[in-house]
Protein backbone atom coordinates (compact mmCIF):
# COMPACT_ATOMS: atom_id res chain seq x y z
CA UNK A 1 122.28 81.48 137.24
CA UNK A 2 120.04 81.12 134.44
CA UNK A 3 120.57 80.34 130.61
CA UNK A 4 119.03 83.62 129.80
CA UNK A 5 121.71 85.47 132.44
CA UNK A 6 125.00 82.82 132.26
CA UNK A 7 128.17 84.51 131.90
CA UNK A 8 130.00 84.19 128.40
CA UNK A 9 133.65 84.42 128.05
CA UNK A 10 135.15 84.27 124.74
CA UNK A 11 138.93 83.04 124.19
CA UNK A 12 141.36 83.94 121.43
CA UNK A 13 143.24 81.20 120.32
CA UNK A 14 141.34 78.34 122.11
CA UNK A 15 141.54 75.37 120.05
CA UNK A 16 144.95 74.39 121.82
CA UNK A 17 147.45 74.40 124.23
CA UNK A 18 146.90 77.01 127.42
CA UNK A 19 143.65 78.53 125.81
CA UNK A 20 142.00 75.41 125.49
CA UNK A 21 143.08 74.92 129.15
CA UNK A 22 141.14 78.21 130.18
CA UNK A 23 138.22 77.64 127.91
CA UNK A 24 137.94 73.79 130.07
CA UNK A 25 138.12 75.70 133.54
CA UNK A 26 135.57 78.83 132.55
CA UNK A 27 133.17 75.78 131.32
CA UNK A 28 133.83 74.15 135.07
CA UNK A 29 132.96 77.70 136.79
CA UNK A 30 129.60 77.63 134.75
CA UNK A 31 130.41 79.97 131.83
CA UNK A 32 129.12 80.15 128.46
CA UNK A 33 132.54 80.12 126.52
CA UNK A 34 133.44 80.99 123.01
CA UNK A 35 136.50 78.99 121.57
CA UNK A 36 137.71 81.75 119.25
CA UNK A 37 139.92 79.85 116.38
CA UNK A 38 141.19 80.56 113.17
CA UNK A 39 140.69 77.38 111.79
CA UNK A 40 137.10 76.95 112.43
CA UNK A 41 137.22 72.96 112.00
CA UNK A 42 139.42 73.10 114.96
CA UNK A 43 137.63 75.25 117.03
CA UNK A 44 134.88 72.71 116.74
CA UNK A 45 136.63 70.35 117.42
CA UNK A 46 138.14 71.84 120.96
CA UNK A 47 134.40 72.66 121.34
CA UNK A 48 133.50 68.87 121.46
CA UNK A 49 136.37 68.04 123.67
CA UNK A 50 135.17 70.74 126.02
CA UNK A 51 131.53 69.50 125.91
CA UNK A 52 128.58 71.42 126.93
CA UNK A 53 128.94 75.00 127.60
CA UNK A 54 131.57 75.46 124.67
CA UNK A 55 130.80 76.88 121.21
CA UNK A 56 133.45 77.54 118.34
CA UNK A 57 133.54 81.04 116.85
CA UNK A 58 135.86 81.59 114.26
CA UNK A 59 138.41 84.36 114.91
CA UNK A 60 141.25 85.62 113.01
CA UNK A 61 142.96 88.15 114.94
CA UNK A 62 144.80 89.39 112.11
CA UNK A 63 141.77 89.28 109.64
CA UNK A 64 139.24 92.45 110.32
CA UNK A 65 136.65 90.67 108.65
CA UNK A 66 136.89 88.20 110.74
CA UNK A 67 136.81 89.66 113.56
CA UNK A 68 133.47 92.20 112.70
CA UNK A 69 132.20 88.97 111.74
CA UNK A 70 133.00 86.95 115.00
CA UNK A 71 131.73 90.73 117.19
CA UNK A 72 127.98 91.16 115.05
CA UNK A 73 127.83 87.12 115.71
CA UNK A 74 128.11 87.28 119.84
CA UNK A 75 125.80 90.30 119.88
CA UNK A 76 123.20 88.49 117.73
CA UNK A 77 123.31 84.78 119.52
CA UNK A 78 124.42 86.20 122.94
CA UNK A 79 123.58 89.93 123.78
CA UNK A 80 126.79 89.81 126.13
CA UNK A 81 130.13 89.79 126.61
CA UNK A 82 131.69 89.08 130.09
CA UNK A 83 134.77 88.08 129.61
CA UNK A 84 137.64 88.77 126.99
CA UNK A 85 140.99 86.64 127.33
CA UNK A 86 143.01 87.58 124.33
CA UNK A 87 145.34 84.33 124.45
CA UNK A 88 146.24 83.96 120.77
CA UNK A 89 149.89 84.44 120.37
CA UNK A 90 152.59 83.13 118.14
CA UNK A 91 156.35 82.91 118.72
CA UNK A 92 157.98 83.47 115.15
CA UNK A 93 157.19 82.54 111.61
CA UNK A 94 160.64 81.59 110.19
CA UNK A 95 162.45 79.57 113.17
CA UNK A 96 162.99 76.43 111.48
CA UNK A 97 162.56 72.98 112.22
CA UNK A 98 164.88 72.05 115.27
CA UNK A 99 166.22 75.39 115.54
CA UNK A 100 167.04 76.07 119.45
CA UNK A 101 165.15 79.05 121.48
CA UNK A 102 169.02 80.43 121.81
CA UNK A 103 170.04 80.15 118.29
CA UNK A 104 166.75 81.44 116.61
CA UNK A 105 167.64 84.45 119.25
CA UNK A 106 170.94 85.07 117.48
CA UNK A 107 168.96 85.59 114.36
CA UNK A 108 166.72 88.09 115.50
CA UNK A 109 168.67 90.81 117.25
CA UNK A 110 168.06 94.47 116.72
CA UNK A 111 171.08 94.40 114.18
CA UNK A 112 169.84 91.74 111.99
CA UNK A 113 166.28 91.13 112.79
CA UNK A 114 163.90 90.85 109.67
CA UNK A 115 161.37 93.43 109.65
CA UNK A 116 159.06 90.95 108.04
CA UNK A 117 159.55 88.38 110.96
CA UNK A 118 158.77 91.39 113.43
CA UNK A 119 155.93 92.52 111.83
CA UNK A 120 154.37 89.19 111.18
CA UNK A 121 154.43 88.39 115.17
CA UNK A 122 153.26 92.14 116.30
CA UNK A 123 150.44 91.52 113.52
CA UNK A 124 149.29 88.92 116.02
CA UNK A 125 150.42 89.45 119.68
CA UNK A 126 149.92 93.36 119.60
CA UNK A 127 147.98 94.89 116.75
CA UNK A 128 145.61 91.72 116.59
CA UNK A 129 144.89 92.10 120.51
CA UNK A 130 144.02 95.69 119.89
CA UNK A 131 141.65 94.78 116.86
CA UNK A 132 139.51 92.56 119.01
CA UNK A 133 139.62 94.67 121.73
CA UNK A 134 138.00 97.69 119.44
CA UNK A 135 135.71 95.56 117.99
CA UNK A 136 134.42 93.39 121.86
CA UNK A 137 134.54 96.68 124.05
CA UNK A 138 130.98 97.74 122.71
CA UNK A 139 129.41 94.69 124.32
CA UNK A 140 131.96 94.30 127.14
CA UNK A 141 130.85 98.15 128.00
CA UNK A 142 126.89 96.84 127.95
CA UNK A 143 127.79 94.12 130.21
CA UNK A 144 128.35 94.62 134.24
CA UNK A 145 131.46 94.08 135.79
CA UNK A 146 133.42 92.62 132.29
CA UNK A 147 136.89 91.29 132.40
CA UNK A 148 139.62 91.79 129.89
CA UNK A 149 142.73 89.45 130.54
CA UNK A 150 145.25 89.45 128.30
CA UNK A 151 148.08 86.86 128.20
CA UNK A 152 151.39 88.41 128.26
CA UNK A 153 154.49 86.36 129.23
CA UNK A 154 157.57 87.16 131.94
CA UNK A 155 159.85 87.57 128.87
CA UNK A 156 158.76 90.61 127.79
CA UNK A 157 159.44 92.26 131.40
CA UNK A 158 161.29 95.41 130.72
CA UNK A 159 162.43 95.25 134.49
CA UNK A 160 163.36 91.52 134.82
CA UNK A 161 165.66 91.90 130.91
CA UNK A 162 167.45 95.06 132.93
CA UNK A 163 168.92 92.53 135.36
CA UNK A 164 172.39 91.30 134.40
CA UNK A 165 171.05 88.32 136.51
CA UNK A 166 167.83 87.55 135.13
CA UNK A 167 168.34 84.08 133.23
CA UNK A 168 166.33 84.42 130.18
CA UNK A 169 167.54 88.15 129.28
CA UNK A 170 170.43 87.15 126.36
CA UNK A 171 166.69 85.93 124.24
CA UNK A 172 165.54 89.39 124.91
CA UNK A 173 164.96 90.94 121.22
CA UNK A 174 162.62 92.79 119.05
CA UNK A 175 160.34 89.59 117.67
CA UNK A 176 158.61 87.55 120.54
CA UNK A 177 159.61 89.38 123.99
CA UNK A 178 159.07 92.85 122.98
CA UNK A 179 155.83 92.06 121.71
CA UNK A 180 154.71 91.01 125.07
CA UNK A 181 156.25 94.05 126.31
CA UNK A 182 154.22 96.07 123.77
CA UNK A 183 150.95 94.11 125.09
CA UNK A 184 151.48 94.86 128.60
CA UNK A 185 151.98 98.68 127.42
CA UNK A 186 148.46 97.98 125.58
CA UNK A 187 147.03 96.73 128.89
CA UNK A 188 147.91 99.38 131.33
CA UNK A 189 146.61 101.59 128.39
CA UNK A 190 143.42 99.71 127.96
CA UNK A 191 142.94 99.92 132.06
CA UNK A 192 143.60 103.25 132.36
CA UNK A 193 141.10 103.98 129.45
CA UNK A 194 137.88 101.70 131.59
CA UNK A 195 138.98 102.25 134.95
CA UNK A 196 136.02 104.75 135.63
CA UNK A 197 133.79 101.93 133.66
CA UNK A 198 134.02 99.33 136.49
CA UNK A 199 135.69 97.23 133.45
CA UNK A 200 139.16 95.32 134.64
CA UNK A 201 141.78 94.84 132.37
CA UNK A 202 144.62 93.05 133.87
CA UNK A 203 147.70 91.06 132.23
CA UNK A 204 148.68 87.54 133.29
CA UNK A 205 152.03 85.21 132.91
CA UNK A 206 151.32 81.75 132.73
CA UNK A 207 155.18 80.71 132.93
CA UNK A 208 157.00 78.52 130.98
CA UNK A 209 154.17 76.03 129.95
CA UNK A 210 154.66 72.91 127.91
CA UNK A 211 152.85 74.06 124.69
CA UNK A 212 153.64 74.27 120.67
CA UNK A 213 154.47 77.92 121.03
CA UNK A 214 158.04 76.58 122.21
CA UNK A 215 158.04 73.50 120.72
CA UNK A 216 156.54 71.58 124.03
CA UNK A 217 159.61 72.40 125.87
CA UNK A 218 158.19 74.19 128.89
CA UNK A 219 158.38 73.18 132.38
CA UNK A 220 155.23 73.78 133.53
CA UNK A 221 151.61 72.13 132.25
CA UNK A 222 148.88 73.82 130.93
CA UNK A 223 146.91 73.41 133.87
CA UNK A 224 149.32 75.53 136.00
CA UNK A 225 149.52 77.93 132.91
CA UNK A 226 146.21 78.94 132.62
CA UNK A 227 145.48 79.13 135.89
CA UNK A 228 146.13 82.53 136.45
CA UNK A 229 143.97 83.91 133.55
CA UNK A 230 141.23 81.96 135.36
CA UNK A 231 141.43 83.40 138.60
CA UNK A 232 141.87 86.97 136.96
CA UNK A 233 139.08 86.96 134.76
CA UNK A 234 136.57 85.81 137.92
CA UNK A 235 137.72 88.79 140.02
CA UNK A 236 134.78 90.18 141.93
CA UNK A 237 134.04 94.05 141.55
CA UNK A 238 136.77 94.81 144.14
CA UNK A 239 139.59 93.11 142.31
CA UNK A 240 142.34 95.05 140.83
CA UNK A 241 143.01 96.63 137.44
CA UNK A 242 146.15 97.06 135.41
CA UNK A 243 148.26 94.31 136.33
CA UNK A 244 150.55 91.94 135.51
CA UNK A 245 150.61 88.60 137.70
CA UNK A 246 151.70 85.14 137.66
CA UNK A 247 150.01 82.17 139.46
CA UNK A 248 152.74 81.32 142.08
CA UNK A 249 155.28 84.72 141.50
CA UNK A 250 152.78 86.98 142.11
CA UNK A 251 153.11 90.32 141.04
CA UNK A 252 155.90 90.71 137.74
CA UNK A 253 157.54 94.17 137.56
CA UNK A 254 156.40 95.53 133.94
């Protein structure tokens, strides 16, 4: 593949953690890829660590500007758009320091949740997804066989928080876990909306990874965690559209 034809991918929230991870392997499969930060410093600096094939674009997923800014820049440098992981996510923006998963849980249930805390996570793991989306899909639509992955998470599995059983279901509330349910809502939305375009749009889990979204209490490392998002957003034009997957689960009930 030639420069003038290479692939680009960009990645929300790739200056750490699982999307630094999948900006690393989409430079390894010979992609152009576009560390999308909000801190542009540190989007540089990923970009170093990366090395060749790796270029910061600053990215605020809850700033319009920003994003216009970051869409008019990849269709003047690049002309294309291949690939569209929307990774950046945040957990909460109140939990203080030390504060366990469980007991941060107890303070955000639908009776006492703050509707500023709720609002300030949707801002970023739903509403900001669907900002970039608008703005991307132009150039995504000009470019053959584009990929849309976005990064949801097992917790917010309407299904798997039904089951008395399930594990994880008493940290089921309105903040975090229904915002991933909201995204994977947004994703079967989004595929049903391209699947006539030949564009996938698929969502992935990348399990309970060792990152600073839960403090670096995960179980699994980033390597296993992005590897999902990888293989998704390399489907061929036979792959499937609207789903939600893990790496070694398989398919996760929505």
């Amino acid at each position: 593949m030639t420069a003038e034809n290479k692939q680009v991918a960009l990645v929300t929230g790739a200056n750490q953690g699982i999307g630094l991870q999948i900006a690393k392997d989409l430079v390894a499969h010979g992609l152009t890829v576009l560390v999308g930060s909000r801190n542009f410093e540190r989007g540089e600096a990923a970009a170093r660590e990366i090395g060749p094939g790796a270029i910061a674009l600053q990215l605020d997923v809850t700033d319009q500007a920003s994003i216009a800014a970051a869409a008019e820049r990849v269709r003047k440098e690049f002309g294309r758009l291949d690939v569209l992981i929307q990774n950046a996510a945040i957990s909460n923006s109140n939990r203080l320091p030390g504060q366990s998963v469980e007991d941060y849980a107890r303070t955000t249930l639908p009776s006492n949740v703050s509707l500023d805390e709720m609002r300030t996570v949707w801002d970023t793991n739903v509403f900001g997804v669907l900002s970039v989306y608008q703005a991307m899909l132009p150039l995504l639509r000009e470019t053959p066989g584009a990929r849309i992955v976005n990064v949801s998470s097992g917790a917010g599995s309407l299904t798997l928080n039904s089951d008395p059983a399930f594990p994880h279901r008493s940290i089921f509330g309105p903040v975090y876990p229904a915002s991933k349910t909201a995204l994977n809502a947004l994703t079967l939305a989004m595929a049903i909306e391209l699947e006539k375009e030949g564009i996938k749009v698929n969502a992935v889990s990348p399990g309970f990874t060792k990152t600073g979204l839960n403090g670096f209490s995960g179980t699994d490392t980033v390597e296993e965690g992005a590897a999902e998002a990888v293989r998704v957003a390399l489907l061929g034009p036979d792959g499937p559209t609207g789903g939600f997957t893990h790496a070694t689960r398989g398919t996760i009930p929505w």
